[in-house]
N, C-alpha and C. Protein backbone atom coordinates (compact mmCIF):
# COMPACT_ATOMS: atom_id res chain seq x y z
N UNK A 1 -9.78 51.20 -18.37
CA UNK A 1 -9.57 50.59 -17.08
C UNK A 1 -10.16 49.19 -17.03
N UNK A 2 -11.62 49.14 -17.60
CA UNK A 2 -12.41 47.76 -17.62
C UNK A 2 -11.31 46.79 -18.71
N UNK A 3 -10.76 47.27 -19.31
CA UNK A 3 -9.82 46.36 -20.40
C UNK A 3 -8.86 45.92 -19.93
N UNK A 4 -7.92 46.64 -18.71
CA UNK A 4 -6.91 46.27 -18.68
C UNK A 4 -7.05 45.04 -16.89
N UNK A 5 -8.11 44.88 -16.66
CA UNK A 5 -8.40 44.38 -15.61
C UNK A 5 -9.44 42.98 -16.11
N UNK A 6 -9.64 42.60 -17.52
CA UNK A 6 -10.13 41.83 -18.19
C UNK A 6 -8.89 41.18 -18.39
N UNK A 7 -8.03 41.55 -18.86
CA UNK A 7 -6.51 41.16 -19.75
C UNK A 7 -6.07 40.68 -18.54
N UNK A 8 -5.72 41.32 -17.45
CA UNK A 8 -5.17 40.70 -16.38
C UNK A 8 -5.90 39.56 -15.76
N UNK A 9 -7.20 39.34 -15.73
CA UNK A 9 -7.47 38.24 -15.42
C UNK A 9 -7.93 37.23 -16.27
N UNK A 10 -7.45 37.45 -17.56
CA UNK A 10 -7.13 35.95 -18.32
C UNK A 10 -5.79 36.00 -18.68
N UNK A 11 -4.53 36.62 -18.41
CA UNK A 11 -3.55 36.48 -17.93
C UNK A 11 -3.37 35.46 -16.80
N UNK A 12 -3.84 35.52 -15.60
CA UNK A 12 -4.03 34.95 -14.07
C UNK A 12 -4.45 33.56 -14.74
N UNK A 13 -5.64 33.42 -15.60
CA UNK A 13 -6.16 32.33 -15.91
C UNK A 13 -5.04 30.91 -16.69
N UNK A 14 -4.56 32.14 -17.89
CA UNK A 14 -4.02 31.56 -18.23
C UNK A 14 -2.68 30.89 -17.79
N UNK A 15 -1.99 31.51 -16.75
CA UNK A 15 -0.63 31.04 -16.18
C UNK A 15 -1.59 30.12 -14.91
N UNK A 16 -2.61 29.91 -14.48
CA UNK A 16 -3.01 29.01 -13.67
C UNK A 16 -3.44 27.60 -14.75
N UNK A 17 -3.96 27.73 -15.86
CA UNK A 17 -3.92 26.59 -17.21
C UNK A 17 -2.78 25.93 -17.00
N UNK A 18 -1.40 26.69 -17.33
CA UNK A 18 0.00 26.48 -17.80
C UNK A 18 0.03 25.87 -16.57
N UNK A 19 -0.06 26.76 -15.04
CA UNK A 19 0.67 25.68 -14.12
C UNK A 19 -0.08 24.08 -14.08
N UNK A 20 -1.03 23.85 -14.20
CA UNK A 20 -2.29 23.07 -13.88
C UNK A 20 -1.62 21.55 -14.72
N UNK A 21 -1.61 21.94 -16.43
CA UNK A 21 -1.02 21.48 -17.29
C UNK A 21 0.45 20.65 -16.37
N UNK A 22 1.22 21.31 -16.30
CA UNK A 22 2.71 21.08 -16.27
C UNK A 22 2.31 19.95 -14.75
N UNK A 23 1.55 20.80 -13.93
CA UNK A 23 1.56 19.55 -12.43
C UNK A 23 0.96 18.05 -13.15
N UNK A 24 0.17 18.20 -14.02
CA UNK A 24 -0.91 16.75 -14.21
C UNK A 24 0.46 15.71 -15.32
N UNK A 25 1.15 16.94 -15.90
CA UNK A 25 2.25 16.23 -16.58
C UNK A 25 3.32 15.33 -16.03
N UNK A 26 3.33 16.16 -14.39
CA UNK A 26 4.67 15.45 -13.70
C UNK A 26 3.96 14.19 -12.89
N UNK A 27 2.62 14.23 -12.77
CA UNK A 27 1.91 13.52 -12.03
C UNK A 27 1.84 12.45 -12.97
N UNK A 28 1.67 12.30 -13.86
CA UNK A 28 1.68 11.03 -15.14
C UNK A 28 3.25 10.96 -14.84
N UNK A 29 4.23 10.83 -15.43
CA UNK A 29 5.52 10.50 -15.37
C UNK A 29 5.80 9.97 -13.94
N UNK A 30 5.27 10.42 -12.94
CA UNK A 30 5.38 10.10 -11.33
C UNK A 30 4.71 8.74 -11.66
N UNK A 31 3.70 8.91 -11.93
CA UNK A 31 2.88 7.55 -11.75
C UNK A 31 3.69 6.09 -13.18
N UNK A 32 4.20 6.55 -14.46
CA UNK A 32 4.80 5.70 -15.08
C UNK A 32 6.26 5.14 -14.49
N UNK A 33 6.54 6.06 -13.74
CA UNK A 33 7.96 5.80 -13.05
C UNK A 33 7.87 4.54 -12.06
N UNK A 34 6.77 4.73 -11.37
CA UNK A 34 6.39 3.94 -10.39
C UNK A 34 5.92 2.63 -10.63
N UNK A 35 5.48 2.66 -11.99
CA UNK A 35 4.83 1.57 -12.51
C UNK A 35 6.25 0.85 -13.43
N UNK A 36 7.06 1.50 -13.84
CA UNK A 36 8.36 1.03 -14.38
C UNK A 36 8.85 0.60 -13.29
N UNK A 37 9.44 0.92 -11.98
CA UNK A 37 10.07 0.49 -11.05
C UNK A 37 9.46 -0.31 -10.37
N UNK A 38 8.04 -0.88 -10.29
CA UNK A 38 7.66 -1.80 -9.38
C UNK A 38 7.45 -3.04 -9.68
N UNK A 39 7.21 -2.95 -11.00
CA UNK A 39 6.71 -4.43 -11.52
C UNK A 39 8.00 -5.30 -11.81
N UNK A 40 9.15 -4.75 -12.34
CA UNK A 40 10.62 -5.32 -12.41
C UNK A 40 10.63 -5.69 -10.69
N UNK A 41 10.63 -4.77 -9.74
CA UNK A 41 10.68 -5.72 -8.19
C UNK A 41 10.34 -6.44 -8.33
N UNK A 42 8.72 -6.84 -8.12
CA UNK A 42 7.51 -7.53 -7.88
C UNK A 42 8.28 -9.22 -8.92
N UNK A 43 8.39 -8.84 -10.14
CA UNK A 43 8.98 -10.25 -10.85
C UNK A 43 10.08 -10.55 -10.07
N UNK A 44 10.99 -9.89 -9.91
CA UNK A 44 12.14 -10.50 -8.84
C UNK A 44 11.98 -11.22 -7.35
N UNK A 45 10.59 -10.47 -7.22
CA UNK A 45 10.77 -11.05 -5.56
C UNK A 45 9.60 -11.66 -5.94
N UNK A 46 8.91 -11.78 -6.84
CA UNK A 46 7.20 -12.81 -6.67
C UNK A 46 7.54 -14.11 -6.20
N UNK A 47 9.21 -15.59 -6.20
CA UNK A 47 9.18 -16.59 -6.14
C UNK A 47 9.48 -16.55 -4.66
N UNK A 48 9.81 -15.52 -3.86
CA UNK A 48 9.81 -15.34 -2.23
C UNK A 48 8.54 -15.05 -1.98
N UNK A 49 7.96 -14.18 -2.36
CA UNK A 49 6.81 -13.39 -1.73
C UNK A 49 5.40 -14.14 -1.58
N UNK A 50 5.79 -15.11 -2.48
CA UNK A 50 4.26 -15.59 -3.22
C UNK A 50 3.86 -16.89 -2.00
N UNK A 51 4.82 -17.41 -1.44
CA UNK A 51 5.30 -18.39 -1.00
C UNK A 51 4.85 -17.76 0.87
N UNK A 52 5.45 -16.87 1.22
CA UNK A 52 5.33 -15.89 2.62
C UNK A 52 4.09 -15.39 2.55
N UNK A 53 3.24 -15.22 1.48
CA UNK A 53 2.19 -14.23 1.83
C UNK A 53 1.20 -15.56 2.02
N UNK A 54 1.34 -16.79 1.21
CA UNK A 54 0.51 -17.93 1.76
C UNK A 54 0.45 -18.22 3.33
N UNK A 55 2.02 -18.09 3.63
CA UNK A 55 2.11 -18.73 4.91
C UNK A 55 1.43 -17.73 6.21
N UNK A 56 1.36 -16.37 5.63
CA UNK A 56 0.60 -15.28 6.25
C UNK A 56 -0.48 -15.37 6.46
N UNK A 57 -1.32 -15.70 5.50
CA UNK A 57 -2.97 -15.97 5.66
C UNK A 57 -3.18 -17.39 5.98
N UNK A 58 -2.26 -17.98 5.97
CA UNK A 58 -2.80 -19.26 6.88
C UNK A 58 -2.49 -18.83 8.32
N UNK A 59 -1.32 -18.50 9.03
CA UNK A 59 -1.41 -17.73 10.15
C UNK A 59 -2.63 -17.46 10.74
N UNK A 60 -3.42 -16.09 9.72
CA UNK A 60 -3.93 -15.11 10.37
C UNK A 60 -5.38 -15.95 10.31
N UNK A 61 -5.22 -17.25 9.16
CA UNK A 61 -6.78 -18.15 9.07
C UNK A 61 -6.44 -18.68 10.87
N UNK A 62 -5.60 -19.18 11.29
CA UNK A 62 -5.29 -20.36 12.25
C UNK A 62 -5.83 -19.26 13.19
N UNK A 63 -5.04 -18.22 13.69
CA UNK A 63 -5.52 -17.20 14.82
C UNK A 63 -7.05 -16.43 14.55
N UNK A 64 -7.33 -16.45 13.86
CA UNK A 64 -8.81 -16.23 13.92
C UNK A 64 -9.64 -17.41 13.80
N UNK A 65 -9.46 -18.77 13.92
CA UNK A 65 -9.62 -19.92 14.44
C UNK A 65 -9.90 -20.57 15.78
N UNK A 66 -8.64 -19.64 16.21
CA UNK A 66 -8.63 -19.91 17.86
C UNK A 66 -8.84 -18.79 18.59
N UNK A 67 -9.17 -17.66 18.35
CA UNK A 67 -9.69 -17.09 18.83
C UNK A 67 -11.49 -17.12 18.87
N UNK A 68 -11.82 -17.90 17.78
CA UNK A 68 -13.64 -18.01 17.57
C UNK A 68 -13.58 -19.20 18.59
N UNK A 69 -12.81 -20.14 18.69
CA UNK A 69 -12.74 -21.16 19.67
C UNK A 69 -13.03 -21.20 21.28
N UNK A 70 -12.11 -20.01 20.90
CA UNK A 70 -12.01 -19.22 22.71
C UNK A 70 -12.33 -18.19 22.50
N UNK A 71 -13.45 -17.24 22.59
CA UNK A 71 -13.26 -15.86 22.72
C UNK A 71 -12.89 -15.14 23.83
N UNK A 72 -12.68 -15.70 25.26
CA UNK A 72 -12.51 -15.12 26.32
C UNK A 72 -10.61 -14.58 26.26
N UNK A 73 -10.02 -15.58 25.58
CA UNK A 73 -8.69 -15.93 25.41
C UNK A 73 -8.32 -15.65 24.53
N UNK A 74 -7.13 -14.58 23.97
CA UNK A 74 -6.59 -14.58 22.87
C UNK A 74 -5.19 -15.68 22.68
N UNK A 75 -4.59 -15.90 23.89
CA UNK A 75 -3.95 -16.68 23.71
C UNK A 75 -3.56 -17.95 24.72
N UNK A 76 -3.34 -19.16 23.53
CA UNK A 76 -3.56 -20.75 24.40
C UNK A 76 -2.77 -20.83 24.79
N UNK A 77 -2.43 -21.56 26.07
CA UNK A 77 -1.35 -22.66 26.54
C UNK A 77 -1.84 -23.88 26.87
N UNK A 78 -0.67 -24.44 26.44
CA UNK A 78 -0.70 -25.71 26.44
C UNK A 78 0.32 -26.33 27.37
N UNK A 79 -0.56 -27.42 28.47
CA UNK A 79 0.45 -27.64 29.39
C UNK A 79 0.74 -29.65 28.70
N UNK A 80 1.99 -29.16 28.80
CA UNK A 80 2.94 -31.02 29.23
C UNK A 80 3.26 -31.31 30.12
N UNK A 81 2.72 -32.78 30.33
CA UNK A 81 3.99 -32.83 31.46
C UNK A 81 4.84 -33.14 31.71
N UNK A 82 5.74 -32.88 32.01
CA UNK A 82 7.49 -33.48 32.27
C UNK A 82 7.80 -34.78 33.08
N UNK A 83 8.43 -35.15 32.35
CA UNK A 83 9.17 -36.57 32.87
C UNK A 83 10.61 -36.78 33.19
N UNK A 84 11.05 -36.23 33.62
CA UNK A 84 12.39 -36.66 33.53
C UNK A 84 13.20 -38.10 33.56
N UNK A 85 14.28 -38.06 32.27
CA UNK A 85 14.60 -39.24 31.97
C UNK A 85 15.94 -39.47 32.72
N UNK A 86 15.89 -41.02 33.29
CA UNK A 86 16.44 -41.40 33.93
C UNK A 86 17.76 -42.38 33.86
């Protein structure tokens, strides 16, 4: 009885190995796939992107600029005044 309840649980063990194995296998291929498919994007779009993500952090430099300027105010107006031409 003690034997066959030994066997069965390195049976259990072993098909939990096998599954364990096979998930960390698909998890590598998941992760090379991802790394095959992104970097071919990334070269295609780096001469757009590279260009937008500057203009982003200057943005977000300018608004956290004017907001240390003004803290009461998140946002300025600016008045003109009108003339109408005659």
């Amino acid at each position: 009885m003690k034997r066959s309840r030994q066997t069965e649980d390195e049976s259990v063990l072993h098909e939990i190995n096998k599954a364990s194995d096979a998930i960390r296998k698909k998890y590598k291929l998941l992760q090379e796939r991802k790394h095959a498919t992104d970097k071919p994007l990334n070269d295609m779009w780096k001469p757009v992107m590279t260009p937008l993500k500057k203009w982003v952090d200057q943005e977000k430099a300018q608004s956290s600029d004017d907001q240390t300027d003004d803290p009461g105010s998140s946002v300025q107006h600016v008045r003109k005044s009108f003339t109408p031409k005659q």
